[in-house]
N, C-alpha and C. Protein backbone atom coordinates (compact mmCIF):
# COMPACT_ATOMS: atom_id res chain seq x y z
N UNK A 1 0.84 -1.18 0.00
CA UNK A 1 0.00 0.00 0.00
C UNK A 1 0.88 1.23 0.00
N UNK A 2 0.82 2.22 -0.69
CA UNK A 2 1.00 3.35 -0.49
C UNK A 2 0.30 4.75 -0.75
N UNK A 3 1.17 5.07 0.51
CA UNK A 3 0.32 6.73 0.95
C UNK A 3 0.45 7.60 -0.33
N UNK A 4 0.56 7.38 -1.32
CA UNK A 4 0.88 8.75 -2.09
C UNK A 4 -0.16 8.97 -2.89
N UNK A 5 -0.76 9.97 -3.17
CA UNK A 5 -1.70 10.61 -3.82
C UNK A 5 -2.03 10.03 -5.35
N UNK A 6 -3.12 9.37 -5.90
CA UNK A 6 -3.64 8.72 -7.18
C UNK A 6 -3.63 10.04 -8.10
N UNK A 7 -3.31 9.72 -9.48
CA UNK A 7 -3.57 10.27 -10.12
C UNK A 7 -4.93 10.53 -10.49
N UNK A 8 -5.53 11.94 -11.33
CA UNK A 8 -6.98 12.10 -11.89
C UNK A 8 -7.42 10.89 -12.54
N UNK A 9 -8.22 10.68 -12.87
CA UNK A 9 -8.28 9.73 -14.56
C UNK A 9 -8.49 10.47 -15.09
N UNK A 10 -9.31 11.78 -15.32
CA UNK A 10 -9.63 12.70 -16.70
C UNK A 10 -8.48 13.83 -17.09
N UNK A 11 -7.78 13.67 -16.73
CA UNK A 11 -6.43 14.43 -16.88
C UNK A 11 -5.81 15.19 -16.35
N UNK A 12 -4.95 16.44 -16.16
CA UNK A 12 -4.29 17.04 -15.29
C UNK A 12 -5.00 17.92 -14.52
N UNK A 13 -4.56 17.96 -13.29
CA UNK A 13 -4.92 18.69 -12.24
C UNK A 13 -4.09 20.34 -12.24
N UNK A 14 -5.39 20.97 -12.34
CA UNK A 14 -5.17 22.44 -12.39
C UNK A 14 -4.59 22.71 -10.51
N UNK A 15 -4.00 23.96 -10.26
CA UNK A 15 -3.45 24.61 -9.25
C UNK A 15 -4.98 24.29 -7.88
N UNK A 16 -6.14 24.63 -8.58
CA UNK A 16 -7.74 25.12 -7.82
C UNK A 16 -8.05 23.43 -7.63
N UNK A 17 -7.53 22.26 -8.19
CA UNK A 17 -7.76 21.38 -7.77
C UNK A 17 -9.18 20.25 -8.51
N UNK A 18 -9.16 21.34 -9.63
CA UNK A 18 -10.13 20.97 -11.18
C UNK A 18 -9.69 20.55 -12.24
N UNK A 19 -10.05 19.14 -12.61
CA UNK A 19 -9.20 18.84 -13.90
C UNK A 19 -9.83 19.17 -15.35
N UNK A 20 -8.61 19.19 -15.95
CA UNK A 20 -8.97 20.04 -17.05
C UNK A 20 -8.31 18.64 -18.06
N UNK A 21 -9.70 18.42 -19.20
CA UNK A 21 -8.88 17.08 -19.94
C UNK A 21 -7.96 17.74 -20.82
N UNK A 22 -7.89 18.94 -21.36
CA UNK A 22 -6.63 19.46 -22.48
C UNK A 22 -5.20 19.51 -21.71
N UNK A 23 -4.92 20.01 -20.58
CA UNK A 23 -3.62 19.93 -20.04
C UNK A 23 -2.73 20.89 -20.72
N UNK A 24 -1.91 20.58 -20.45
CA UNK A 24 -0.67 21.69 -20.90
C UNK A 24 -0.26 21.50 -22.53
N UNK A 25 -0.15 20.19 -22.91
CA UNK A 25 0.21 20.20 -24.46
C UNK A 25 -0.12 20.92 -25.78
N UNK A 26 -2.15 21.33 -24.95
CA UNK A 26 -2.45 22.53 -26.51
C UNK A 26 -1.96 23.94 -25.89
N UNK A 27 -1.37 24.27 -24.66
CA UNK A 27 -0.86 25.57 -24.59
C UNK A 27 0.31 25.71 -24.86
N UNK A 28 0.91 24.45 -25.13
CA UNK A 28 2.32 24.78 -25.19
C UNK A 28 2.03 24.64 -26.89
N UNK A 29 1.50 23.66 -27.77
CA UNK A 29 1.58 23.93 -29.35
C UNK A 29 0.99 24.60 -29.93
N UNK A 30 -0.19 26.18 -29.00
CA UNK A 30 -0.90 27.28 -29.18
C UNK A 30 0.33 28.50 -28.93
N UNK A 31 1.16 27.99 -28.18
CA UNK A 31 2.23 29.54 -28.06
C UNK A 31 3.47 29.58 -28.08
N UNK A 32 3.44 30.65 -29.34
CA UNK A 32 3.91 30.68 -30.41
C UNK A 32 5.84 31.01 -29.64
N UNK A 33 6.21 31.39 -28.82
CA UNK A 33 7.04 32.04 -27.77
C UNK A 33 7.19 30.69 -27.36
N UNK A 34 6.88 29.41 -26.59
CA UNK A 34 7.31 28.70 -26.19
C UNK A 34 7.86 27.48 -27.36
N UNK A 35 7.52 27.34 -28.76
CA UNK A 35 7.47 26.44 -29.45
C UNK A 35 8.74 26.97 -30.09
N UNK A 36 9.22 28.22 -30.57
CA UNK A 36 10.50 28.69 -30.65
C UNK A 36 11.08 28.81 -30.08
N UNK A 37 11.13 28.64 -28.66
CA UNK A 37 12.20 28.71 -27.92
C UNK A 37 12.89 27.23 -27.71
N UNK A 38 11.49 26.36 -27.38
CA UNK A 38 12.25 25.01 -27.38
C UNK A 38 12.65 24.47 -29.08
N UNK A 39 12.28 24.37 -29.89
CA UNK A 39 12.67 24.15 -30.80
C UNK A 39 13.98 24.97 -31.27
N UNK A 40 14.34 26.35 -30.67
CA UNK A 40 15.67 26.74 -30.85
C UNK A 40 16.49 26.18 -30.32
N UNK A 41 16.56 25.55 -29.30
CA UNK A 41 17.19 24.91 -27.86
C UNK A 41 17.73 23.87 -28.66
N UNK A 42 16.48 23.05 -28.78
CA UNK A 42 16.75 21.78 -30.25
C UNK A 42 17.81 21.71 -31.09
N UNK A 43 17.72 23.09 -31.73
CA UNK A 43 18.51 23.20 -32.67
C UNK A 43 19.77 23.44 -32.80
N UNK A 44 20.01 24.28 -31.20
CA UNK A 44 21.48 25.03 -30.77
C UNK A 44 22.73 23.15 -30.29
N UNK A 45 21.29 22.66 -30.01
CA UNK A 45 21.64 21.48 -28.86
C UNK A 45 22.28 20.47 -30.27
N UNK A 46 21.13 20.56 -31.29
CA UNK A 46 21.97 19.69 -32.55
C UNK A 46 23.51 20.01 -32.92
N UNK A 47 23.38 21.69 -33.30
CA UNK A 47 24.49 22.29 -33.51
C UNK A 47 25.63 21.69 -33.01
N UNK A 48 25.71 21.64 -31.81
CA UNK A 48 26.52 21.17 -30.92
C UNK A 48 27.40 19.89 -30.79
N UNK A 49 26.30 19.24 -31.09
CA UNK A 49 26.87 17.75 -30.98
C UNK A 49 27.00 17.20 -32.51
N UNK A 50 26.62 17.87 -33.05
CA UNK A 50 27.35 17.81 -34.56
C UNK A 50 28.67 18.69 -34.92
N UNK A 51 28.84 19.49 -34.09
CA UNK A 51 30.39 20.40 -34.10
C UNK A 51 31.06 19.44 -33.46
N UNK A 52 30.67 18.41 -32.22
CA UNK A 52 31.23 17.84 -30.88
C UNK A 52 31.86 16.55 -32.23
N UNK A 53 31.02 16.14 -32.76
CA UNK A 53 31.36 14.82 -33.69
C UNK A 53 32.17 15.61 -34.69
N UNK A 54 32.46 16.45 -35.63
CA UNK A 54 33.37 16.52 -36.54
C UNK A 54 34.77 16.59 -36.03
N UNK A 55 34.62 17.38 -34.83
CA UNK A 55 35.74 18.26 -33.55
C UNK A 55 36.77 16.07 -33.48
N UNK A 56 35.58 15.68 -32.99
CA UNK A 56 36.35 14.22 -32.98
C UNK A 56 36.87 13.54 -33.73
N UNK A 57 36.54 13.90 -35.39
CA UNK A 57 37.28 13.20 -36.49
C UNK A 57 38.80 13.14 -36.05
N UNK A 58 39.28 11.89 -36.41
CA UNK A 58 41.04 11.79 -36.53
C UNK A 58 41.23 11.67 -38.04
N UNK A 59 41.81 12.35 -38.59
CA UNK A 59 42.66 12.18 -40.10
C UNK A 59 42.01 11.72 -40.92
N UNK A 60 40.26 12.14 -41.05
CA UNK A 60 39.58 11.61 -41.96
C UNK A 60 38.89 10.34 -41.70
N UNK A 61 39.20 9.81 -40.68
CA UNK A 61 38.36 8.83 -40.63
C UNK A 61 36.86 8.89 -39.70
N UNK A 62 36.40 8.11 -40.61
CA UNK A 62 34.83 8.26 -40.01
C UNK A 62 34.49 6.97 -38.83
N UNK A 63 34.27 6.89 -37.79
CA UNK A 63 34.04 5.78 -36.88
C UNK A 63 32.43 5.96 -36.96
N UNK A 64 32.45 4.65 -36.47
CA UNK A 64 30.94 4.53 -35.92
C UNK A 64 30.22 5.37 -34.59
N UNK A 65 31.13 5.61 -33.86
CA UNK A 65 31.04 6.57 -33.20
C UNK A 65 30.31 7.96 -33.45
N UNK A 66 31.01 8.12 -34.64
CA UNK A 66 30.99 9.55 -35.23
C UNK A 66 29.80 9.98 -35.92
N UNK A 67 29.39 8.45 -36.39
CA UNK A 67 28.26 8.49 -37.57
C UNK A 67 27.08 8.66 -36.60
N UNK A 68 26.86 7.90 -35.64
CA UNK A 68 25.88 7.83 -34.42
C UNK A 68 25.94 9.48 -34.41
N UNK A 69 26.91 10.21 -33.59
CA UNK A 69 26.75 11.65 -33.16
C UNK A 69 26.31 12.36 -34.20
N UNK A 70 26.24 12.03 -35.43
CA UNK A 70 26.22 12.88 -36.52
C UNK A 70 24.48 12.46 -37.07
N UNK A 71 24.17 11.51 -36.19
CA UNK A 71 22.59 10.92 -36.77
C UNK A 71 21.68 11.38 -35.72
N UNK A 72 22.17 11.24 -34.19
CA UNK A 72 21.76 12.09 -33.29
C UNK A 72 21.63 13.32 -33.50
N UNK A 73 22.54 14.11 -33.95
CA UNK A 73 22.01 15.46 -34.22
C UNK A 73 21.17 15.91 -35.41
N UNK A 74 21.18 15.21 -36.36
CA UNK A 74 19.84 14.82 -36.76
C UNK A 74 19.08 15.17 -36.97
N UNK A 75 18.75 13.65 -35.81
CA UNK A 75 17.30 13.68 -35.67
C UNK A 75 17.18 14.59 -34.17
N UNK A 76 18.13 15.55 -33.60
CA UNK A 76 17.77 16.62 -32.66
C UNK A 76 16.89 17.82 -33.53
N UNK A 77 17.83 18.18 -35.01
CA UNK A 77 17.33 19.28 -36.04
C UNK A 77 16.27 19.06 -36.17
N UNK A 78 15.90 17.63 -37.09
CA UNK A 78 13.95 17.18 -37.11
C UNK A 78 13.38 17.74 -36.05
N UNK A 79 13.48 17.35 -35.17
CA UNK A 79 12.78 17.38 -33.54
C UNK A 79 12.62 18.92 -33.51
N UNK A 80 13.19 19.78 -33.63
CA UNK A 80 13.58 21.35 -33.59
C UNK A 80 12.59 21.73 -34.78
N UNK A 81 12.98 21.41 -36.05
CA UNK A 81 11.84 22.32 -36.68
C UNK A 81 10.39 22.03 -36.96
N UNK A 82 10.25 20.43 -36.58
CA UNK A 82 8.78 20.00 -35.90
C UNK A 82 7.93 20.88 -35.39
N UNK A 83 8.82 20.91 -34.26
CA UNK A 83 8.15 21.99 -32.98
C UNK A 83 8.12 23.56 -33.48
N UNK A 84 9.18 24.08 -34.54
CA UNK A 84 9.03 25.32 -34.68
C UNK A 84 7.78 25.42 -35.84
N UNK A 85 7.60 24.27 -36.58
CA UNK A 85 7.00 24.83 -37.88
C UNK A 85 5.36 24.29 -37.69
N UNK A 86 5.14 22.96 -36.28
CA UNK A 86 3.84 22.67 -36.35
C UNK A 86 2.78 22.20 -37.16
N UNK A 87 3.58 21.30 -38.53
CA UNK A 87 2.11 20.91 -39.62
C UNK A 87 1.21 20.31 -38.80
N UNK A 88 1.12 19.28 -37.65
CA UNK A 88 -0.38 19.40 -37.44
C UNK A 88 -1.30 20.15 -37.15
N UNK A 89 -0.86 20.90 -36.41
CA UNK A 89 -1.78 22.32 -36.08
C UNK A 89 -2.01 23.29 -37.33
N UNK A 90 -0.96 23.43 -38.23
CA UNK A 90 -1.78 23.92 -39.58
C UNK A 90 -3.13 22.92 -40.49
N UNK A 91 -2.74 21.65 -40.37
CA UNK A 91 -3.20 20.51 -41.04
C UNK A 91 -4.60 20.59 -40.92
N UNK A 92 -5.17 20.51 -39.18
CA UNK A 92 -6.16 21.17 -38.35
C UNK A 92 -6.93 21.99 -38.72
N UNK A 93 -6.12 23.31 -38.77
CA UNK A 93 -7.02 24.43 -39.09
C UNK A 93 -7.33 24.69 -40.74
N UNK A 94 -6.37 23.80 -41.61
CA UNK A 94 -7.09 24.06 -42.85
C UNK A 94 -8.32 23.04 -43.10
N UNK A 95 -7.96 21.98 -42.23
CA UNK A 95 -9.40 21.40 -42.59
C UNK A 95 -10.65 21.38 -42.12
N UNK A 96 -10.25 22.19 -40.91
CA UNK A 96 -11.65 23.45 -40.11
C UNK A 96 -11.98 24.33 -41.44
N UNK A 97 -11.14 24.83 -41.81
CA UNK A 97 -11.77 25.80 -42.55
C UNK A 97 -12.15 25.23 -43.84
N UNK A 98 -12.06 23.88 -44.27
CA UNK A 98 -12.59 22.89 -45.42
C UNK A 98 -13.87 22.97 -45.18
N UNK A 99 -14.40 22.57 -44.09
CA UNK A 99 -15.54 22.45 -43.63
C UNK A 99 -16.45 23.60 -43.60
N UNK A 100 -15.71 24.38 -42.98
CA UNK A 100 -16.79 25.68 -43.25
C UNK A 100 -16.93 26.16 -44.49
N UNK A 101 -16.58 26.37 -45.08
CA UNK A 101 -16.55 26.95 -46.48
C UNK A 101 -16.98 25.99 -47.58
């Protein structure tokens, strides 16, 4: 048995102690300030470890090592302009507006 507090079932618990089923995920892919910032982060963070992997080349040779760091950063860039550019949420609203019109 334990004492620790159950989760909602209908989804996250607001501050007032009311759950709300949307949660934090449509405020964070509604604003516009948080989705560039982490997706810059993303991108600085790819930067990085793709400078970190060339920085490690010896005399041209490519290790497996290298190829990994260089696939990781990547798929960090994907991940980064995902979040900055959002096609589902465009995808969404053009086919809201399919409907209406």
């Amino acid at each position: 048995m334990s004492t620790a507090p159950e989760a909602p079932a209908g989804g996250v618990t607001s501050a007032g102690g009311a759950t709300s089923a949307g949660g934090t995920g449509e405020r964070f892919m509604s604003c516009w300030s948080c989705r560039l910032l982490s997706g810059g982060g993303l991108l600085l963070s790819a930067a990085y470890v793709f400078s970190a992997a060339r920085r490690s080349q010896i005399g041209g040779v490519a290790s497996i090592g290298m190829m990994t760091q260089i696939s990781f950063a990547l798929c960090l860039a994907s991940l980064g302009i995902v979040i900055i550019v959002d096609p589902v949420q465009k995808k969404n609203l053009k086919s809201a507006l399919k409907q209406d019109g």
